[in-house]
Structure formats: C-alpha cells, structure tokens
C-alpha atoms as a PDB file:
ATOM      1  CA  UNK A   1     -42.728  26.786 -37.894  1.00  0.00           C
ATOM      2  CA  UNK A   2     -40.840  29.577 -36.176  1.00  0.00           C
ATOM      3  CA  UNK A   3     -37.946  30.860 -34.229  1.00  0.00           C
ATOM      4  CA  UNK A   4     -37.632  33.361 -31.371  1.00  0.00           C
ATOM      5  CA  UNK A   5     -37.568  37.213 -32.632  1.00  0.00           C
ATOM      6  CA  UNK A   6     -34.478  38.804 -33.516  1.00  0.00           C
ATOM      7  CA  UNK A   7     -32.981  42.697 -33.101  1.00  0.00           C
ATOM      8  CA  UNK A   8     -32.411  44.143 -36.040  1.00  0.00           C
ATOM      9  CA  UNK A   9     -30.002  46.914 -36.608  1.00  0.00           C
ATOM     10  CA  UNK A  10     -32.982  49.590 -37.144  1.00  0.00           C
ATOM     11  CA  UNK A  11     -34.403  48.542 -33.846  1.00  0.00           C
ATOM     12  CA  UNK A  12     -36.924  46.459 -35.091  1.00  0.00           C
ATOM     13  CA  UNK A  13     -38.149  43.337 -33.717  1.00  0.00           C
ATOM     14  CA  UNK A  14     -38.814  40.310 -36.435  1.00  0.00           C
ATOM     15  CA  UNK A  15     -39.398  36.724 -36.122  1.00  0.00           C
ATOM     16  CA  UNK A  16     -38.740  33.861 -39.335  1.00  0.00           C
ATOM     17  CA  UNK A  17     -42.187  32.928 -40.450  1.00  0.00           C
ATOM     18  CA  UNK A  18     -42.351  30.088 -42.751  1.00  0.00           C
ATOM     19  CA  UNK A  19     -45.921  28.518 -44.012  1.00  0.00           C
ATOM     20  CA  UNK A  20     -46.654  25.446 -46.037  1.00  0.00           C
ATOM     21  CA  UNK A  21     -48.363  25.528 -49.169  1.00  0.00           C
ATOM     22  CA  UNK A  22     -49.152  23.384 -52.311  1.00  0.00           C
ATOM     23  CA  UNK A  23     -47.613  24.646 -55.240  1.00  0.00           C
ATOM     24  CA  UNK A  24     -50.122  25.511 -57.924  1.00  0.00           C
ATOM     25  CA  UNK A  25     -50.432  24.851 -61.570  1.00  0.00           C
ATOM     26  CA  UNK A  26     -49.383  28.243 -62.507  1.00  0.00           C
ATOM     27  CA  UNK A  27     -47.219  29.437 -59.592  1.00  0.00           C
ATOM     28  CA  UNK A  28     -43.709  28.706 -61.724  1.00  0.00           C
ATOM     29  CA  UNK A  29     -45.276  30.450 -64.418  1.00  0.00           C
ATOM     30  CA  UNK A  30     -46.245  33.463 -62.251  1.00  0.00           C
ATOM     31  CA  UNK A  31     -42.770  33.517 -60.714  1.00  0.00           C
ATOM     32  CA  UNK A  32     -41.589  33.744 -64.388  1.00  0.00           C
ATOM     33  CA  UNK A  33     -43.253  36.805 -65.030  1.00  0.00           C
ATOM     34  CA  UNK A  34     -42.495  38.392 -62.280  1.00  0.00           C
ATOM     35  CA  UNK A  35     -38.927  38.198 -62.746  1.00  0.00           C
ATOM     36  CA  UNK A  36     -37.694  35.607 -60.234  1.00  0.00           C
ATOM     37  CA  UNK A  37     -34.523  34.236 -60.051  1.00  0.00           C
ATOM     38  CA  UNK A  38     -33.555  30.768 -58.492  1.00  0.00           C
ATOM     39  CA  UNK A  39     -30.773  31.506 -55.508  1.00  0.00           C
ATOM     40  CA  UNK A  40     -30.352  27.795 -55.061  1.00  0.00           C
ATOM     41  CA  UNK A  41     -31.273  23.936 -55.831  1.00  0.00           C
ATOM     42  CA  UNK A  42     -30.209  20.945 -54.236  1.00  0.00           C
ATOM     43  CA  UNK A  43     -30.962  17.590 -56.222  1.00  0.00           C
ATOM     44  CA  UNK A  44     -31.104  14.049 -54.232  1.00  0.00           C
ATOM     45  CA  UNK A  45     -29.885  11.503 -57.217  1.00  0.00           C
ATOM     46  CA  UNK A  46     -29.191   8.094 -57.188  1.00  0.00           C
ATOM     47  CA  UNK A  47     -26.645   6.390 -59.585  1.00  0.00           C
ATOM     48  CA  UNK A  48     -26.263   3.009 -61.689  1.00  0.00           C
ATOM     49  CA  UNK A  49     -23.524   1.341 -62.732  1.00  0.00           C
ATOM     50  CA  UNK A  50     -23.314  -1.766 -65.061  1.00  0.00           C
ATOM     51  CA  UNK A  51     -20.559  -2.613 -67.816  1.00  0.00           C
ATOM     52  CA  UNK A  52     -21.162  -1.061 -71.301  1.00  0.00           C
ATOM     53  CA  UNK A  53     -22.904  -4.478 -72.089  1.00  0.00           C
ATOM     54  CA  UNK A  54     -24.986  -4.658 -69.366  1.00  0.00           C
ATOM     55  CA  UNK A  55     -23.332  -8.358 -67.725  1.00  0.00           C
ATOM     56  CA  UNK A  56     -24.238  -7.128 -64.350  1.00  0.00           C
ATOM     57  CA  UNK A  57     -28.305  -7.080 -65.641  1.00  0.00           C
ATOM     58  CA  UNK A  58     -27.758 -10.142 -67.705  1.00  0.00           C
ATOM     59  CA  UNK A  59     -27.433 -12.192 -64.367  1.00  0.00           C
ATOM     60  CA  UNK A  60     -30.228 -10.183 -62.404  1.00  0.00           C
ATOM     61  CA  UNK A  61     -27.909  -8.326 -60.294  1.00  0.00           C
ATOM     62  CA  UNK A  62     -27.845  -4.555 -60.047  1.00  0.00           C
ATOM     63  CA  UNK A  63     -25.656  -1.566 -58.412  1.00  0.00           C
ATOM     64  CA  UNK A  64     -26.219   1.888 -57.390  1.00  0.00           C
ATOM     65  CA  UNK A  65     -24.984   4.176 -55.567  1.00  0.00           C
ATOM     66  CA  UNK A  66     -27.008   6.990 -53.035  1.00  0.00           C
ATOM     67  CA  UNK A  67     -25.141   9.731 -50.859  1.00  0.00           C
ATOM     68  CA  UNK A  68     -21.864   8.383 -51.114  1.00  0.00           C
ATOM     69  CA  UNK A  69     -23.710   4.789 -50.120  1.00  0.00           C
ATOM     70  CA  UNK A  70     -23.186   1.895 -52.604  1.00  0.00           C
ATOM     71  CA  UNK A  71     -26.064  -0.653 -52.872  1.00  0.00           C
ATOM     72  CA  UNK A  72     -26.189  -3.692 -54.948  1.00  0.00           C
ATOM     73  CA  UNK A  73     -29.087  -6.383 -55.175  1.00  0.00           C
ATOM     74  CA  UNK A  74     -29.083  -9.991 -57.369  1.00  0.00           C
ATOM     75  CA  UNK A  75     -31.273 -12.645 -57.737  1.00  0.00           C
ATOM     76  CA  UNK A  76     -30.857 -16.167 -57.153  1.00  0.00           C
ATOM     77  CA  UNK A  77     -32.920 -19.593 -57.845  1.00  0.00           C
ATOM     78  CA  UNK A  78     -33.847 -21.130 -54.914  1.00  0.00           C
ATOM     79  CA  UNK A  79     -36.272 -23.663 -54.148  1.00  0.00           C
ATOM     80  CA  UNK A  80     -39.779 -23.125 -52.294  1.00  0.00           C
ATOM     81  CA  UNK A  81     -40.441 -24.679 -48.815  1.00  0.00           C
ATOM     82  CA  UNK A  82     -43.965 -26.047 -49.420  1.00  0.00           C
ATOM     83  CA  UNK A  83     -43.519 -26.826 -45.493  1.00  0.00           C
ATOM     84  CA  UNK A  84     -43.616 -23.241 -44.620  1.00  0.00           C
ATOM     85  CA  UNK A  85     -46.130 -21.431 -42.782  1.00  0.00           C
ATOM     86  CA  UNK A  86     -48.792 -19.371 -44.862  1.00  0.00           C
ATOM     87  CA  UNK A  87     -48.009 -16.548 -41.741  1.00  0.00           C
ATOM     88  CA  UNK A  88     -44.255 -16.522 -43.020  1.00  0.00           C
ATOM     89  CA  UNK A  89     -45.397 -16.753 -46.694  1.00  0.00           C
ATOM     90  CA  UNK A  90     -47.320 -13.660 -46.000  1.00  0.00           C
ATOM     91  CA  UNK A  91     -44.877 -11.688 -44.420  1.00  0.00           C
ATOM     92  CA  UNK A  92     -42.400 -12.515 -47.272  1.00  0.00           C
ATOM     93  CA  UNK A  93     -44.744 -11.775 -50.089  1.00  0.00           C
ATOM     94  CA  UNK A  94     -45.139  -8.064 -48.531  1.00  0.00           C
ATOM     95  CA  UNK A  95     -41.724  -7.438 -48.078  1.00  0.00           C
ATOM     96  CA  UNK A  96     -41.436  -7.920 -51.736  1.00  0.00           C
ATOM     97  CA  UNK A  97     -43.799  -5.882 -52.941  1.00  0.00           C
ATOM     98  CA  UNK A  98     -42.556  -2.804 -50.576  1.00  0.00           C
ATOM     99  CA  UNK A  99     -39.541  -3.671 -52.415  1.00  0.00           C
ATOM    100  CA  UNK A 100     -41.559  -3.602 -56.087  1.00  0.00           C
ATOM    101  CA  UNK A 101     -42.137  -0.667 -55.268  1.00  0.00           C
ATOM    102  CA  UNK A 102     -39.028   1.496 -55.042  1.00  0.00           C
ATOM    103  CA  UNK A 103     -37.680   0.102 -58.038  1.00  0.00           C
ATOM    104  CA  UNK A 104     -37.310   2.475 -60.800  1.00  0.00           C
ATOM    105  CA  UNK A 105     -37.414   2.290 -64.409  1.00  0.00           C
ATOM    106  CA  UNK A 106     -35.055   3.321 -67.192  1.00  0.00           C
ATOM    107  CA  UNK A 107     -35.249   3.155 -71.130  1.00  0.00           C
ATOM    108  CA  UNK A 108     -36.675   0.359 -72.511  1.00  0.00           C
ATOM    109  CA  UNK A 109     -34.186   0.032 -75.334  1.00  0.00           C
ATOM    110  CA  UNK A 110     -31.384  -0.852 -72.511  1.00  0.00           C
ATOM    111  CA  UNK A 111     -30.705  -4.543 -73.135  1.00  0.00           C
ATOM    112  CA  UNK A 112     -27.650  -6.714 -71.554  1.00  0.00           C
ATOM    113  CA  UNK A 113     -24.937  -8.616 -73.819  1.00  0.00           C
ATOM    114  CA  UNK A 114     -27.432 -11.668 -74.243  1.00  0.00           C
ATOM    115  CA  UNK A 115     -30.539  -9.907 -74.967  1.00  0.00           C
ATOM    116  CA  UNK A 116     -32.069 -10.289 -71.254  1.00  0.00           C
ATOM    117  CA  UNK A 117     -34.309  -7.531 -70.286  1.00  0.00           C
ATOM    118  CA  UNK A 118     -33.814  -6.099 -66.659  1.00  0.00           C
ATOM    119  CA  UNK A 119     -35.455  -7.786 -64.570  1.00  0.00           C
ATOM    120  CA  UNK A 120     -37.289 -10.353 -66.515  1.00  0.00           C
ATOM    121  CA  UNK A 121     -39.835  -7.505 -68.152  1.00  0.00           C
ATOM    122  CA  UNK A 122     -41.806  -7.897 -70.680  1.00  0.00           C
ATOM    123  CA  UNK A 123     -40.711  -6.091 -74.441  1.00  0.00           C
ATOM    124  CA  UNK A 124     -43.042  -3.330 -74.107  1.00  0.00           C
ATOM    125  CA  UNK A 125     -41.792  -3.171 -69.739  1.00  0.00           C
ATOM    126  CA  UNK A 126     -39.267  -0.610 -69.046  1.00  0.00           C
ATOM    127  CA  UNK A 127     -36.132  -2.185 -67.491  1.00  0.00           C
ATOM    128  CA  UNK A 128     -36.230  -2.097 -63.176  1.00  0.00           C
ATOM    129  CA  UNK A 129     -33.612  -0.956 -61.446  1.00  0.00           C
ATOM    130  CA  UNK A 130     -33.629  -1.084 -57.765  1.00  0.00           C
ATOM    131  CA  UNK A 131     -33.015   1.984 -54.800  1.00  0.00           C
ATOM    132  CA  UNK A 132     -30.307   1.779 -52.719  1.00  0.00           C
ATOM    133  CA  UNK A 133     -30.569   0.268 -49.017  1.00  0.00           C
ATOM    134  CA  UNK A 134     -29.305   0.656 -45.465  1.00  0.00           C
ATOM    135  CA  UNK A 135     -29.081  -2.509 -44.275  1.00  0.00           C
ATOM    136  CA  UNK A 136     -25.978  -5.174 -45.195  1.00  0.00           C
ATOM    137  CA  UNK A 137     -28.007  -7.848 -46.291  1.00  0.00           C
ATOM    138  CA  UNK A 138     -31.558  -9.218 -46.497  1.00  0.00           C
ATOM    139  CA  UNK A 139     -33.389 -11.293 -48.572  1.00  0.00           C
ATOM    140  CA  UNK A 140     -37.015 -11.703 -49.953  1.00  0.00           C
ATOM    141  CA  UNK A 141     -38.912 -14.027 -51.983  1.00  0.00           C
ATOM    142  CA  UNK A 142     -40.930 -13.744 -55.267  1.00  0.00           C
ATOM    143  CA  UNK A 143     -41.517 -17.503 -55.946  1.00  0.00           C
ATOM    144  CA  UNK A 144     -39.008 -19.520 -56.780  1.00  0.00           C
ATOM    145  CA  UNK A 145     -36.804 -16.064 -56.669  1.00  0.00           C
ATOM    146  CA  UNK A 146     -34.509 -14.497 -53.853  1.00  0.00           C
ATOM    147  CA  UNK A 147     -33.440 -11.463 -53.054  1.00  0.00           C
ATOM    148  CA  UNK A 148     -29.894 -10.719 -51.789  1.00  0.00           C
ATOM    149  CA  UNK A 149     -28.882  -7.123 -50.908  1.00  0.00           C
ATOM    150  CA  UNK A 150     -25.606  -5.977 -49.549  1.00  0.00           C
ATOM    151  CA  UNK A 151     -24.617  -2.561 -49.087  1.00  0.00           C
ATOM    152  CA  UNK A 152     -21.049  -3.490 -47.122  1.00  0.00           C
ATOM    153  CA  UNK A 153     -18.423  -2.293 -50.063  1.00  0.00           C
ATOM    154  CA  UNK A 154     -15.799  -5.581 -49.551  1.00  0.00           C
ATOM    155  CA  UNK A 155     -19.361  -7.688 -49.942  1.00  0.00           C
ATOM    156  CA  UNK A 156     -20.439  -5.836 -52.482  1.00  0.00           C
ATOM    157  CA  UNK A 157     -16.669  -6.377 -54.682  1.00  0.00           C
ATOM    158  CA  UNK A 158     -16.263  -9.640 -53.683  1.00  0.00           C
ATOM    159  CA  UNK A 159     -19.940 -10.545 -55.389  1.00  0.00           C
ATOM    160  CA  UNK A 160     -19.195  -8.487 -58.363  1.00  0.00           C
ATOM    161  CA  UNK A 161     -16.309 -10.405 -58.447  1.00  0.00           C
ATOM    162  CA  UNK A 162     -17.604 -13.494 -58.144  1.00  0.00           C
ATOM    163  CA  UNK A 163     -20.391 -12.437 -61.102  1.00  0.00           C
ATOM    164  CA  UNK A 164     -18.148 -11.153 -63.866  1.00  0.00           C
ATOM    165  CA  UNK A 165     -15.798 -14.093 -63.275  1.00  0.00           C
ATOM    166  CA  UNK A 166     -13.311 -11.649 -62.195  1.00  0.00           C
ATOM    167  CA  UNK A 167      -9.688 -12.899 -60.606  1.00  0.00           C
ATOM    168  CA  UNK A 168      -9.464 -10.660 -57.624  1.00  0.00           C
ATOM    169  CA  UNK A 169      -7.694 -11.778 -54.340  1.00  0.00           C
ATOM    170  CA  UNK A 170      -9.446 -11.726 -50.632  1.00  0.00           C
ATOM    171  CA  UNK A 171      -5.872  -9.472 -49.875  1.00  0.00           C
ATOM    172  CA  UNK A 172      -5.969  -7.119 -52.931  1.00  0.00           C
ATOM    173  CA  UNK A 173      -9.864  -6.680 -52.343  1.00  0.00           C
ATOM    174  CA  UNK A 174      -9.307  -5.404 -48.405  1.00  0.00           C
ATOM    175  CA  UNK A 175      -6.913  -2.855 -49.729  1.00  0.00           C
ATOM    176  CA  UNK A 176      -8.678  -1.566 -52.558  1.00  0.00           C
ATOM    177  CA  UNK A 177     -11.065   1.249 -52.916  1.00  0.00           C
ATOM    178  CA  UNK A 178     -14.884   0.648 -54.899  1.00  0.00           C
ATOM    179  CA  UNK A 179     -13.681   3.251 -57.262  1.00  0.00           C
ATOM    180  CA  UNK A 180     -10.487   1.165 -58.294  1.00  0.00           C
ATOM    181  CA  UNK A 181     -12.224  -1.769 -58.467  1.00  0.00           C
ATOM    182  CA  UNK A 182     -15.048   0.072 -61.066  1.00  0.00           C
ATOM    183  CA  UNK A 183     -12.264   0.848 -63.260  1.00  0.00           C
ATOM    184  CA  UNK A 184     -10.399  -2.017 -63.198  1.00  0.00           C
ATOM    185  CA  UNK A 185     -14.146  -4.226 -63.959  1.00  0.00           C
ATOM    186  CA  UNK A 186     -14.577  -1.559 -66.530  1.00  0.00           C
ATOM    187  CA  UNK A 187     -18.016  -0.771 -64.804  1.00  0.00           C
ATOM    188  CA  UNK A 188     -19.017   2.526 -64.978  1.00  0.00           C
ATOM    189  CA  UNK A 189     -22.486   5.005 -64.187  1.00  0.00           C
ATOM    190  CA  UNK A 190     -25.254   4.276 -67.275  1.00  0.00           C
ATOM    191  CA  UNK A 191     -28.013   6.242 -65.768  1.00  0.00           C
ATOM    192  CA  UNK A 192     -29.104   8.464 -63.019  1.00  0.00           C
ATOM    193  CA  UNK A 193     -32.377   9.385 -61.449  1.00  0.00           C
ATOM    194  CA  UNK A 194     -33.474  12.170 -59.217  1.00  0.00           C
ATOM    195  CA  UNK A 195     -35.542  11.183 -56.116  1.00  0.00           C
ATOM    196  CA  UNK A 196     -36.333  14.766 -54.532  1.00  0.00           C
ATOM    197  CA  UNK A 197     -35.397  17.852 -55.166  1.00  0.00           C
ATOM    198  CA  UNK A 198     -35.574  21.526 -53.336  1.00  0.00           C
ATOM    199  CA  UNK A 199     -35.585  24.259 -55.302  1.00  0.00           C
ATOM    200  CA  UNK A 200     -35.178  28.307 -53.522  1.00  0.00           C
ATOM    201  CA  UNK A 201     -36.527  31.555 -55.198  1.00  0.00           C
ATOM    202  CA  UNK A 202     -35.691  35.212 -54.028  1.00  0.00           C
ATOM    203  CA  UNK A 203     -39.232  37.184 -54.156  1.00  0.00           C
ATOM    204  CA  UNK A 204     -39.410  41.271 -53.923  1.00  0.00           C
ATOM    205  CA  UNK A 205     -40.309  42.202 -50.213  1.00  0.00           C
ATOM    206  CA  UNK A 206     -38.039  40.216 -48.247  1.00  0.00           C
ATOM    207  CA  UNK A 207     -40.132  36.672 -49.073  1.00  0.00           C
ATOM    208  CA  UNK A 208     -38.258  33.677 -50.119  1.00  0.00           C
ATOM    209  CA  UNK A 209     -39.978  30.349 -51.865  1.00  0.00           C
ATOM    210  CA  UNK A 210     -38.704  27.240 -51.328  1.00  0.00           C
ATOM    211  CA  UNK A 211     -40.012  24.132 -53.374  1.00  0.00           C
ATOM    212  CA  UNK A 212     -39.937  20.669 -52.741  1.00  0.00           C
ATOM    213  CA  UNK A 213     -40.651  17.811 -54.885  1.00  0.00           C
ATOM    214  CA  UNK A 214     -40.444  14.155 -54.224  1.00  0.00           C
ATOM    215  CA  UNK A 215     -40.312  11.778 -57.550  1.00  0.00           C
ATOM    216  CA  UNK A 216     -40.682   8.892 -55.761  1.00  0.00           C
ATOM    217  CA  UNK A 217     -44.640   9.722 -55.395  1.00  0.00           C
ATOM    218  CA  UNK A 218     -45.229  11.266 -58.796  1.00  0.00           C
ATOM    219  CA  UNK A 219     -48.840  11.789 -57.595  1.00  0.00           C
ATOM    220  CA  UNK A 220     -47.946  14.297 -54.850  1.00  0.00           C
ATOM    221  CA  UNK A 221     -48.092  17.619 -55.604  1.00  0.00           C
ATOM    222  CA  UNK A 222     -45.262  19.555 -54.507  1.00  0.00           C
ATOM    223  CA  UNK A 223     -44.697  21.198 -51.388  1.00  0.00           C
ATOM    224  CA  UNK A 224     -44.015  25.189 -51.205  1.00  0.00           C
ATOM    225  CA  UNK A 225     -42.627  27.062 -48.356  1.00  0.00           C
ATOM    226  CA  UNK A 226     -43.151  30.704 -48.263  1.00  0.00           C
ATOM    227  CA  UNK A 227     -40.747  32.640 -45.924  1.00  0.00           C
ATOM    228  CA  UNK A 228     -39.882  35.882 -44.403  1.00  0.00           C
ATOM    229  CA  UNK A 229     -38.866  37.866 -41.198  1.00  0.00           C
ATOM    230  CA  UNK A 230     -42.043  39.122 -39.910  1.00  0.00           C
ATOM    231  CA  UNK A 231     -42.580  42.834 -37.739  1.00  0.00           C
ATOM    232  CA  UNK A 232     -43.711  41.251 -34.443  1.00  0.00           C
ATOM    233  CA  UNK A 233     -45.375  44.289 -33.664  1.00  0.00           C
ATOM    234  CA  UNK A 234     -47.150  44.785 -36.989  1.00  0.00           C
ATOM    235  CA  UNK A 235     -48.219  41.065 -37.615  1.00  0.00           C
ATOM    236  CA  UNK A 236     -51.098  41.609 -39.249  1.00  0.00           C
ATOM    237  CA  UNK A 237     -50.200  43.687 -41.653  1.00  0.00           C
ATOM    238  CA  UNK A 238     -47.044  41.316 -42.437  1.00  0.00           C
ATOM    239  CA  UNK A 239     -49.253  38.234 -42.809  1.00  0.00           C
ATOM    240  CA  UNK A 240     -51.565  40.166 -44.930  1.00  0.00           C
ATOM    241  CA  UNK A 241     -48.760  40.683 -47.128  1.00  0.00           C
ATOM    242  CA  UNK A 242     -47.643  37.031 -47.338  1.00  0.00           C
ATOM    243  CA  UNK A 243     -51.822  36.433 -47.907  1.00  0.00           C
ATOM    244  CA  UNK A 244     -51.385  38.728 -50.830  1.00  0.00           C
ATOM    245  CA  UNK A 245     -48.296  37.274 -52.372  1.00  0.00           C
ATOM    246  CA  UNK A 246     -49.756  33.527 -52.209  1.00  0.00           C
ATOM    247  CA  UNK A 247     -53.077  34.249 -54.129  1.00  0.00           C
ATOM    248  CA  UNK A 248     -51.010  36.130 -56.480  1.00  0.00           C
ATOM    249  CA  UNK A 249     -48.618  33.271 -57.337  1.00  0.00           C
ATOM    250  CA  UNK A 250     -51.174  30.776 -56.802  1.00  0.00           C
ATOM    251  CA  UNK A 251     -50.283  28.467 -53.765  1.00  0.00           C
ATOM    252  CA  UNK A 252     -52.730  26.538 -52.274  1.00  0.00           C
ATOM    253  CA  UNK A 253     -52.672  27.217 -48.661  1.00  0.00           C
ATOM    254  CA  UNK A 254     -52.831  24.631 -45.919  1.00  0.00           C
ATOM    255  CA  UNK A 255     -55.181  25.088 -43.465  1.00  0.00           C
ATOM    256  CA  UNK A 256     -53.384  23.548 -40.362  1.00  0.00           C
ATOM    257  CA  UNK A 257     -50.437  25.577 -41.440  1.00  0.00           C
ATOM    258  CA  UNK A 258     -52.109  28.661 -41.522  1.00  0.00           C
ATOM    259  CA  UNK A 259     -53.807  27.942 -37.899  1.00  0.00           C
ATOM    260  CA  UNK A 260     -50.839  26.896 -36.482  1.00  0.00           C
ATOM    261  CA  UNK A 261     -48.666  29.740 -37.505  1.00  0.00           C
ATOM    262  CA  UNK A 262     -51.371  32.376 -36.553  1.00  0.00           C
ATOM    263  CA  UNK A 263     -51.476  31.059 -33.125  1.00  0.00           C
ATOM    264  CA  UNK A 264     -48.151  31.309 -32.556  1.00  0.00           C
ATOM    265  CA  UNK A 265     -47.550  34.517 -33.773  1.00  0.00           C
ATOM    266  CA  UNK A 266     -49.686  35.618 -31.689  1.00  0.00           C
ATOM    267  CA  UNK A 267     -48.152  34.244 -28.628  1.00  0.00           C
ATOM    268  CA  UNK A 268     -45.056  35.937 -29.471  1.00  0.00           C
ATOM    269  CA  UNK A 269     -47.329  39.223 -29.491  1.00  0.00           C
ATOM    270  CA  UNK A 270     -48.463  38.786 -26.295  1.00  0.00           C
ATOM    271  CA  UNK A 271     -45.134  37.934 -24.874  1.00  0.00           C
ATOM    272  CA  UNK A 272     -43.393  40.832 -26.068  1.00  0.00           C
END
C-alpha cells in the first residue's frame, strides 16, 4: 500500500500513498469536466487467427495468440468409457466447464467455408473462441467430445499442418518460425479481444488515477487507484485532501483500504 518516505529537494519528507477504490458511474464523466488528460494505457489483448474461410473453425480447431504465447485447441470424436468411474466422470465434466467458461465470443455472422458455426452453436449463438493456455497439452471431455490443447509452437504447426492438409516436412517445420508458417498457410489474425486493461490519469494536486478493468468478469466493477506523495508530517491534512478529491469524482471507497492505509501512515508518523 506504501513505500518508505522519501527527501525531497525542499526538505520535505513524503511517502507514496495509494488507496483502492471502485470506480463510480460518473467518475469518467467528472474527470471529463475537469479537464483530465490520460498519461498512459496499457491493453492485455488476445489474438485469433483462422484462414479467410474459416477451415481452421470448420474442423473445430482454433488458434490464438496471448503475450507473445501461441495457443491452439481442436476437437476430436472419441468414444465414451461406460466403464469409467462416476469420480473421474466428475472431475472431467468440471474441467470442462472451467474451460466453457473462458471461451469468448465473436460475431455471429462469422461462418467457416462449409457453413459450420464455431463451435457447434446454435444460429442465434455467437461463435466461441477459446483463451490461450500455459500448459502443452491436456485434454477434457464433453460427451462423446475431446479436448486437445497444445501451446508448444512445432506441435502446434505440425497439427495445423496435419488439418489444412498441408505438405510440410518434420525438417522444414524445426527450422521455421510460426510467423512463416502463417504466411505460407495463408492464416492470418480475424479478430481480437481485450481481457484487462489499465488506464492512468494526471489529476491537479499531485494525485494520479489509475483504472483497472478486467473483461473477463463483465460484472465487476472496475478497480480505481488513487495516488500521491503524502507530507508525513501533515498526514491529515493530505488524506483529507485525497477524501475530498474521491467524493468529488465519485469513487466508492473501500473500507479495508482505507483502514489499512490509515494505520500505516500512522506508523510512519510515529517512527519519524
């Protein structure tokens, strides 16, 4: 929440202060009026690729790419072990649905070569795409369905390969970068989608506001961080400031947040 004090040239002695808050329904608007500028944003996005007629989705099998990470997930038939535990069934049927639910949707209107809707939606379904993953492979089960994922780039070109029917040698493949073998597949980026993004405003008096939002959870309201470099020796006064300037833009304050950094401010107080 904080970090030692500092000695500034004019002799005084501050200390970072940074409090959580919820961003409000009218804080942007607020920060609009008062003139605000943005001094920075940093935007996590994840990419897909497919070829301009969508072969990769036409045979259930989908590729993205995350922080330089490439990711790519297909679907195979398989058939069910009636044998098999109900404990294992279980533990398979969750795994799936944690995996249901980090897939992400795109426009409706994208369609592969055949007509085959992503993912085996319904007309009025928007197409799922899945999120990229750290581990080299695992699989899951949805019936009669399973769930390959690689993230190792050789795997991951020599099933693309193998999907698009595409006469690649084990020898050229070791050599060859994922970018070369996009363009010579002719599969390029169709979409994008943001997952989080932090967003950092310069406020009058020294404050700074940094937002955070996470589009995973479109439920959860977004995260604000007010900032500044706090008088250690006049902390009142400075945290009656920073009071001020969050009822005026509207955050909703957190009340472990504001405990937490009181008490601790006031430990640097007493040290001093």
């Amino acid at each position: 929440m904080h970090e030692n004090p500092k000695v500034f040239e004019d002799g005084t002695m501050k200390v970072p202060v940074k409090m959580e808050y919820e961003l409000g329904e009218q804080t942007e608007q607020r920060l609009r009026e008062m003139g605000v500028r943005c001094v920075g944003e940093t935007l996590d996005v994840e990419y897909y690729y497919d070829t301009d007629s969508f072969l990769l989705a036409s045979t259930q099998t989908w590729l993205n790419q995350h922080n330089g990470q490439w990711g790519l997930i297909q679907a195979e038939e398989r058939e069910l072990n009636h044998a098999q535990s109900d404990d294992t069934k279980k533990s398979e049927d969750e795994h799936f649905k944690e995996k249901k639910s980090k897939i992400l949707n795109s426009s409706p209107e994208k369609r592969s070569g055949t007509g085959a809707v992503f993912m085996e939606t319904s007309s009025h379904e928007r197409p799922e795409k899945v999120m990229c993953k750290s581990q080299v492979q695992r699989t899951s089960s949805d019936k009669s369905r399973t769930y390959t994922e690689l993230s190792d780039p050789y795997a991951i070109m020599s099933r693309l390969a193998k999907c698009l029917q595409f006469p690649l040698t084990h020898n050229k493949m070791q050599s060859m970068t994922m970018k070369n073998f996009l363009k010579m597949a002719q599969i390029q980026m169709y979409d994008s989608w943001t997952r989080t993004s932090t967003v950092k405003y310069s406020l009058p008096g020294g404050f700074s506001l940094v937002v955070e939002r996470n589009y995973r959870n479109p439920t959860e309201t977004p995260s604000a961080f007010l900032m500044m470099n706090a008088d250690v020796l006049s902390i009142s006064s400075e945290l009656e400031k920073m009071d001020r300037l969050c009822k005026e833009l509207g955050l909703k304050p957190k009340e472990r947040s504001l405990q937490t950094i009181a008490e601790k401010l006031c430990d640097h107080v007493d040290n001093s």
